[in-house]
N, C-alpha and C. Protein backbone atom coordinates (compact mmCIF):
# COMPACT_ATOMS: atom_id res chain seq x y z
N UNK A 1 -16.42 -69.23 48.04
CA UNK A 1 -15.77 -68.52 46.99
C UNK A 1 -15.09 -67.28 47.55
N UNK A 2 -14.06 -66.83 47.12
CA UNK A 2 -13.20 -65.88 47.24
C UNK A 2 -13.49 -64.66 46.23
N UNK A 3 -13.79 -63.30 47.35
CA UNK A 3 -13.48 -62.61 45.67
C UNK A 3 -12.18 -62.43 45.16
N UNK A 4 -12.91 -61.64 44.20
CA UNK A 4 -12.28 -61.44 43.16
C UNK A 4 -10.82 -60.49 43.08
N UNK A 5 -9.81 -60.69 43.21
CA UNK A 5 -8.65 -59.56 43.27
C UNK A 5 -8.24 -58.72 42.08
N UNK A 6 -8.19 -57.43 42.40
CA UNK A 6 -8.33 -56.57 41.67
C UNK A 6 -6.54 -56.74 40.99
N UNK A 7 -6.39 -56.69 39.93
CA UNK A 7 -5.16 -56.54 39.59
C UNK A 7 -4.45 -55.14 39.61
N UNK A 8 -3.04 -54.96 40.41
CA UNK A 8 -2.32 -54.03 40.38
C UNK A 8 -2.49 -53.14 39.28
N UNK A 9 -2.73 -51.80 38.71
CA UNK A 9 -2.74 -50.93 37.40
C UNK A 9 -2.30 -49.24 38.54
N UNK A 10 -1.21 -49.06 37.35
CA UNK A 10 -0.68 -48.07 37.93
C UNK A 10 -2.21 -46.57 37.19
N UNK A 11 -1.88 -45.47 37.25
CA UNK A 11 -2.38 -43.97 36.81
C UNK A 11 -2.14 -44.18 35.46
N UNK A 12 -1.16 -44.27 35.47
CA UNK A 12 -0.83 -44.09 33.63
C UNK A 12 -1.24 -45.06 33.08
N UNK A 13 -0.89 -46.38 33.30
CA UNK A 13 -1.77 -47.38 32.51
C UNK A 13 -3.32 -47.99 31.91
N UNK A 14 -3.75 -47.13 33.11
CA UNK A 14 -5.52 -46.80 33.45
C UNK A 14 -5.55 -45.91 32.40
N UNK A 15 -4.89 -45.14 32.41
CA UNK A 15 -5.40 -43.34 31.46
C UNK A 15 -4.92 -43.94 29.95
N UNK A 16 -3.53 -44.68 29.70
CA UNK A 16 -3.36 -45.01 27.83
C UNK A 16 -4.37 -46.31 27.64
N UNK A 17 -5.41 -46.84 28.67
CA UNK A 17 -5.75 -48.01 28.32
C UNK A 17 -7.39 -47.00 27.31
N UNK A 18 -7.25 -45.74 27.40
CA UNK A 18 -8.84 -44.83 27.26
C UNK A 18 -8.07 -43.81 25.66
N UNK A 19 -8.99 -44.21 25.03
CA UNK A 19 -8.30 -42.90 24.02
C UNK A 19 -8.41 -41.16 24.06
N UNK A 20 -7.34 -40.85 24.22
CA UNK A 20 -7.11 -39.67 24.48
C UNK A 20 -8.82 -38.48 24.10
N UNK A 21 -9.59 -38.55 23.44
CA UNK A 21 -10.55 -38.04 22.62
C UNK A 21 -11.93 -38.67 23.49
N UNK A 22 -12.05 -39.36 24.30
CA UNK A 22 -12.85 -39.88 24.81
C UNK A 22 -13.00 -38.79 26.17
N UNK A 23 -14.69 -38.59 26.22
CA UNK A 23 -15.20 -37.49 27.27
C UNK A 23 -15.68 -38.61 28.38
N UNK A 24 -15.61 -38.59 29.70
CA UNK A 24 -16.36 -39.18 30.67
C UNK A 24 -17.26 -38.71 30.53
N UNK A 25 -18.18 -39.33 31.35
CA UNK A 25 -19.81 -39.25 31.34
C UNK A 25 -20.34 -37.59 31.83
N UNK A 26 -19.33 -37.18 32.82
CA UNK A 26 -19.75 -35.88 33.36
C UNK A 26 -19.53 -34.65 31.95
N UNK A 27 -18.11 -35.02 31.35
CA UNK A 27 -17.94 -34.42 30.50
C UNK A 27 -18.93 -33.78 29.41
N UNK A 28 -19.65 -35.34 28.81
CA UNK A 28 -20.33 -35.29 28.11
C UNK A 28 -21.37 -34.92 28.04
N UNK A 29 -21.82 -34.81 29.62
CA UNK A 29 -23.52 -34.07 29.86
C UNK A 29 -23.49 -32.63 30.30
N UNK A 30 -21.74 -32.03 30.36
CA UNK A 30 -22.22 -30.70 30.40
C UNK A 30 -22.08 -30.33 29.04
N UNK A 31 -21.23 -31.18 27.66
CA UNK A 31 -21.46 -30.72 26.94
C UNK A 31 -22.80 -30.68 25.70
N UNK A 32 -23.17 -31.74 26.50
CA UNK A 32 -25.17 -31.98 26.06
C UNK A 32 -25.64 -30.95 26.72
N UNK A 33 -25.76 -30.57 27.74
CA UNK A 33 -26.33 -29.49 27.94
C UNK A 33 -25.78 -28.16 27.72
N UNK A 34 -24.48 -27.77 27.13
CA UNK A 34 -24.65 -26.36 26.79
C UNK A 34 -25.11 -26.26 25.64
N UNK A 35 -24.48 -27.50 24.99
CA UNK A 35 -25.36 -27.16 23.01
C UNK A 35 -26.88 -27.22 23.42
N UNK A 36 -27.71 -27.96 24.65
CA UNK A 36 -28.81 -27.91 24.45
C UNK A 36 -29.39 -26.27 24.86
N UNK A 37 -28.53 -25.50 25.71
CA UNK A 37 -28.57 -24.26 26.10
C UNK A 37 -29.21 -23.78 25.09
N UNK A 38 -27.34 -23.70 23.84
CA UNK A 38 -27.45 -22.48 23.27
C UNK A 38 -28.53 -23.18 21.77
N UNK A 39 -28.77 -24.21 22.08
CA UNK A 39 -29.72 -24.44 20.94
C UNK A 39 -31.00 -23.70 21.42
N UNK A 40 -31.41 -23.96 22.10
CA UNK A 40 -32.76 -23.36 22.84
C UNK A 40 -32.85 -21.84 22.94
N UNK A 41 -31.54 -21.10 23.44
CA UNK A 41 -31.71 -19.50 23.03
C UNK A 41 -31.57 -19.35 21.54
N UNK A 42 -30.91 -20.06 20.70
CA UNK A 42 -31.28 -19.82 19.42
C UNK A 42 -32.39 -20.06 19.00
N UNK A 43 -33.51 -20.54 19.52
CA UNK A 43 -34.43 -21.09 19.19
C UNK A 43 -34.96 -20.25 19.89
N UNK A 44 -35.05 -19.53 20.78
CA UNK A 44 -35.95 -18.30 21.23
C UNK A 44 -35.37 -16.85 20.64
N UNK A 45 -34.52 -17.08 20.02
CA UNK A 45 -34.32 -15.86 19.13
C UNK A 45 -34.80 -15.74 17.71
N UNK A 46 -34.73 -16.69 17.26
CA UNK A 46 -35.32 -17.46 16.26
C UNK A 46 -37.18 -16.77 16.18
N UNK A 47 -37.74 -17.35 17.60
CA UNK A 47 -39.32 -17.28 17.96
C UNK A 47 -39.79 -15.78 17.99
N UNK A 48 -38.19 -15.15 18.23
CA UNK A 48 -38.74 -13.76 18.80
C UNK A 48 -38.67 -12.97 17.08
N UNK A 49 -37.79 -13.10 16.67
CA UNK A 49 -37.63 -12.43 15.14
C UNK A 49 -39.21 -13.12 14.25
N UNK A 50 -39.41 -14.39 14.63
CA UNK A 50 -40.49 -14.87 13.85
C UNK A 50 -41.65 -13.64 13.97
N UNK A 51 -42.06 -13.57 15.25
CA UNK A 51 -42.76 -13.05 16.02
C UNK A 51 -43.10 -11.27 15.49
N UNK A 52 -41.59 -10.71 15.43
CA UNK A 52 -41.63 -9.27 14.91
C UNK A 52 -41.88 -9.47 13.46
N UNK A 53 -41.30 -10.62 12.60
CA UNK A 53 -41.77 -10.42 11.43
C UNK A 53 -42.83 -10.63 11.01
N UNK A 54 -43.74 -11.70 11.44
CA UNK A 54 -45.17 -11.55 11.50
C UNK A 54 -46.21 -10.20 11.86
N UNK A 55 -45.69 -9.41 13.00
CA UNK A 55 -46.37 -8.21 13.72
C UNK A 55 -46.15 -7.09 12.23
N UNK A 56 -44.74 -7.35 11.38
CA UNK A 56 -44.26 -6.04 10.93
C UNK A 56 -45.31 -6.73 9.44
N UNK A 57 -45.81 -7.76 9.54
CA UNK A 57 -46.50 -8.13 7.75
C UNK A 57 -47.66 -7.73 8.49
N UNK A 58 -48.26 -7.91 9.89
CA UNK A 58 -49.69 -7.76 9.14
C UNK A 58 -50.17 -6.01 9.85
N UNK A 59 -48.84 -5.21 9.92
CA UNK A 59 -49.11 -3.93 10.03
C UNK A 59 -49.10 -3.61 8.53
N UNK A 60 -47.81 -4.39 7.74
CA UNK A 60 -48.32 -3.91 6.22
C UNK A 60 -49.16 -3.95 5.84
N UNK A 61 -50.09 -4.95 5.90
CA UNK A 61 -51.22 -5.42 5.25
C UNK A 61 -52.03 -4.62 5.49
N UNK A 62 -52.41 -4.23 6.91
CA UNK A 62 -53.48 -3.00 7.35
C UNK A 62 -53.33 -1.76 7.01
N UNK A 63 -51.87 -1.59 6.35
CA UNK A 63 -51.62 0.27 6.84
C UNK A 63 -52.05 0.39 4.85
N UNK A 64 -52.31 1.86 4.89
CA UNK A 64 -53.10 2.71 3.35
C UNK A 64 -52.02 3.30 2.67
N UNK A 65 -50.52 2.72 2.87
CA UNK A 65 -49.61 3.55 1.96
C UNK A 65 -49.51 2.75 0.85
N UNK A 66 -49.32 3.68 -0.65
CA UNK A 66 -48.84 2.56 -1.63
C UNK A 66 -47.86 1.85 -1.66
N UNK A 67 -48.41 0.85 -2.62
CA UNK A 67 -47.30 -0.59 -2.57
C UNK A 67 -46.26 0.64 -3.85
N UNK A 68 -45.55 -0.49 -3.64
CA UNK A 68 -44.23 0.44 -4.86
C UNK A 68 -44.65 0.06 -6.56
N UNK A 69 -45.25 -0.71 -6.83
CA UNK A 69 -45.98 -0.44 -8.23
C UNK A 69 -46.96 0.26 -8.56
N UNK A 70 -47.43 1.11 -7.33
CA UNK A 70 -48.40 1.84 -7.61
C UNK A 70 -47.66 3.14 -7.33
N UNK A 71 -46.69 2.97 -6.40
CA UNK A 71 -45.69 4.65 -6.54
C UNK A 71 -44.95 4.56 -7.86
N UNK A 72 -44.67 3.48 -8.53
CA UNK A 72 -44.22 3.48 -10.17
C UNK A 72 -45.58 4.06 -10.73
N UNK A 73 -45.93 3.52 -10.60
CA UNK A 73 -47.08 4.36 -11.83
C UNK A 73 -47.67 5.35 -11.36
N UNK A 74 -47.85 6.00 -10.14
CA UNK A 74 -48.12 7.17 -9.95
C UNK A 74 -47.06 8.17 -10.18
N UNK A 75 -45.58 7.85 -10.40
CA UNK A 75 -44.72 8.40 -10.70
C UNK A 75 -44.63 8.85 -12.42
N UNK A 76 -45.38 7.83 -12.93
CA UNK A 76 -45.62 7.93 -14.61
C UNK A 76 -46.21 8.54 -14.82
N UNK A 77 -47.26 8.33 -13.98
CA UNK A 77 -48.55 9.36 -14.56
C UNK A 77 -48.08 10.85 -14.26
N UNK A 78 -47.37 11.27 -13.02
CA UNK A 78 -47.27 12.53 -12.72
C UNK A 78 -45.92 12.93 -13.97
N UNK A 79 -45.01 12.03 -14.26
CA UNK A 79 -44.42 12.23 -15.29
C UNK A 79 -44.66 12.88 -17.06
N UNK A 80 -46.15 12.11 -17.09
CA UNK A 80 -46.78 12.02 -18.56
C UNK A 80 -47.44 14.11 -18.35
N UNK A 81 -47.76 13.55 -17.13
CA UNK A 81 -48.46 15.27 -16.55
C UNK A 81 -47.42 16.72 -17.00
N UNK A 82 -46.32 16.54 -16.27
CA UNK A 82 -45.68 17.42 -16.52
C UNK A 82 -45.21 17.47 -18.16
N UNK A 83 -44.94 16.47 -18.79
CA UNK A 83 -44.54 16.07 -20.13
C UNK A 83 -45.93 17.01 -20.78
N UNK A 84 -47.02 17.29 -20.52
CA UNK A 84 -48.21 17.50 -20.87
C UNK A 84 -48.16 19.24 -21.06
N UNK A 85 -47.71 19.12 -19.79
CA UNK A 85 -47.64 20.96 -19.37
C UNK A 85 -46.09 21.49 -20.12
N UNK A 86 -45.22 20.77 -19.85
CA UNK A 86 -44.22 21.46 -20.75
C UNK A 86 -44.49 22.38 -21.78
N UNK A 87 -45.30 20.99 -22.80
CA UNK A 87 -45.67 20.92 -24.18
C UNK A 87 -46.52 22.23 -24.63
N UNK A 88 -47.12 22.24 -23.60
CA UNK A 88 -48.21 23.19 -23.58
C UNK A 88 -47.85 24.73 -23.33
N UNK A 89 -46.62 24.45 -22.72
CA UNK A 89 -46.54 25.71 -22.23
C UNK A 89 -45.24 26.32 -23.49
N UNK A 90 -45.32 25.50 -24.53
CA UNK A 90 -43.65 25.41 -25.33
C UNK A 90 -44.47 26.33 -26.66
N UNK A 91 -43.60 26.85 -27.55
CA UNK A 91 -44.13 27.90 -28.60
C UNK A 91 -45.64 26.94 -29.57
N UNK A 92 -44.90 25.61 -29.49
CA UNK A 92 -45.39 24.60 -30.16
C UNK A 92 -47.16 24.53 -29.57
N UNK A 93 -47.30 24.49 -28.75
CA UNK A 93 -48.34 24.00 -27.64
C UNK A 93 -49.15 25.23 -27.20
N UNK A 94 -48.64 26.32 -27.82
CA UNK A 94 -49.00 27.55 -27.34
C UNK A 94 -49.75 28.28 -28.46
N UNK A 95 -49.29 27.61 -29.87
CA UNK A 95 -49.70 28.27 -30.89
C UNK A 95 -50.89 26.74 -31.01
N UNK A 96 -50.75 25.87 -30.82
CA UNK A 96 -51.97 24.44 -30.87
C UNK A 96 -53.09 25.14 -29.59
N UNK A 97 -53.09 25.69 -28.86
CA UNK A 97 -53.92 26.08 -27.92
C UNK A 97 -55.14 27.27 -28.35
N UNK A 98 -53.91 28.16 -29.29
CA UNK A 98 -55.12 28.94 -29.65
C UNK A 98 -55.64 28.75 -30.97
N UNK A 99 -55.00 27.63 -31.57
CA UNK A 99 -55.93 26.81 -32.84
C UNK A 99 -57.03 26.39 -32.65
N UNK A 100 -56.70 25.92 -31.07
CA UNK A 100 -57.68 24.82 -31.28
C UNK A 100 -59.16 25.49 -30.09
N UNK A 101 -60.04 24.92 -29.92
CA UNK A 101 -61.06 25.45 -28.58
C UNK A 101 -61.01 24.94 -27.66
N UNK A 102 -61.71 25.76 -26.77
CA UNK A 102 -61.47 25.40 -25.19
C UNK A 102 -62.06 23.30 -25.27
N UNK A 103 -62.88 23.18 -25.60
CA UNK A 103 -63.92 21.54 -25.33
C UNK A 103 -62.78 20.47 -25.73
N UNK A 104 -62.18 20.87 -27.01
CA UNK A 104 -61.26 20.13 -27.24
C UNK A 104 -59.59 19.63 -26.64
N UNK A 105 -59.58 20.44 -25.64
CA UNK A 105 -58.05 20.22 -25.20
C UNK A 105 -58.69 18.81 -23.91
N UNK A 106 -58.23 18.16 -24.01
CA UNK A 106 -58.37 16.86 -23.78
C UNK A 106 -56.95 15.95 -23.51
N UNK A 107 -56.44 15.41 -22.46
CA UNK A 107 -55.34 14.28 -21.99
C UNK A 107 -55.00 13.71 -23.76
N UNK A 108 -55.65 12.68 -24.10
CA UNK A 108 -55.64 12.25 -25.54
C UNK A 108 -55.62 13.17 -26.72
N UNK A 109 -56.27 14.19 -26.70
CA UNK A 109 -55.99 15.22 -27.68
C UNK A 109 -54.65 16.11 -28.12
N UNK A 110 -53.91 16.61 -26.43
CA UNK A 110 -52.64 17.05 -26.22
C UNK A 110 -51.42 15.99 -26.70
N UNK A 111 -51.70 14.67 -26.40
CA UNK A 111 -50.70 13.24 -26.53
C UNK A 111 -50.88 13.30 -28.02
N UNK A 112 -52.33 13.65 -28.63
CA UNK A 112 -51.76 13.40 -30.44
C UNK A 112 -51.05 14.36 -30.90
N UNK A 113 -51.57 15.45 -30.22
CA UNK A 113 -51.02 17.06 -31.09
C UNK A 113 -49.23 16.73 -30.40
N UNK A 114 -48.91 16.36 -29.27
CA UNK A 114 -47.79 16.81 -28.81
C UNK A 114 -46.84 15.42 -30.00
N UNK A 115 -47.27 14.09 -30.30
CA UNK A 115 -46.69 13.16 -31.19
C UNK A 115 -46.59 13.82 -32.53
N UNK A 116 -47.75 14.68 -32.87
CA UNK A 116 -47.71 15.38 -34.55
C UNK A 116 -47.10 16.40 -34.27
N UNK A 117 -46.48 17.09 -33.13
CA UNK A 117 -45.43 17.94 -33.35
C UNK A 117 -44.17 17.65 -33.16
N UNK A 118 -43.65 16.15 -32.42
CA UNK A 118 -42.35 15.76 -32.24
C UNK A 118 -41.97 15.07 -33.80
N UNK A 119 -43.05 14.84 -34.65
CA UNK A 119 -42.44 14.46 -36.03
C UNK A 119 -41.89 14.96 -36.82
């Protein structure tokens, strides 16, 4: 047997016989490997943010500052406080003070007298 003879094919005929959009093999494995690159540093950036956000929850969890519904209502209460002392300190609150006796001035006592004088 004889081989096989290769048939004459010019450069150009070789290259329109391939569609233009088509990567050779080398092509294609550097571009498998850079997406696999930059997948992988995204994926260690990814690990590293995981990482700080975990460290930054369970410093919250440990640390003694208030949560913000408790700075709301410590904000109320110091609110109702001053609302208290105003009152108290107003002609209204001043003439209820010496009506009334020392045992009786009371958080609840000031809140009724200060409602029976805003009526």
């Amino acid at each position: 047997m004889s081989a096989p003879t290769p048939t004459p094919r010019t450069d150009a005929a070789w290259s329109s016989s391939f569609d233009g959009k088509q990567l050779s093999a080398g092509q294609t494995a550097r571009a498998l490997r850079e997406c696999s690159q930059k997948l992988e540093s995204e994926l260690a950036a990814l690990r590293s943010e995981n990482a700080t956000l975990r460290a930054a929850q369970k410093a919250c969890e440990a640390c003694d500052e208030p949560t913000a519904f408790e700075v709301r209502q410590l904000r109320a209460e110091l609110a109702a406080e001053r609302a208290r002392l105003d009152w108290l300190e107003s002609d209204a609150g001043v003439d209820w003070q010496w009506s009334s006796s020392a045992l009786t001035i009371r958080r609840a006592v000031i809140d009724a007298a200060m409602k029976e004088d805003a009526q």
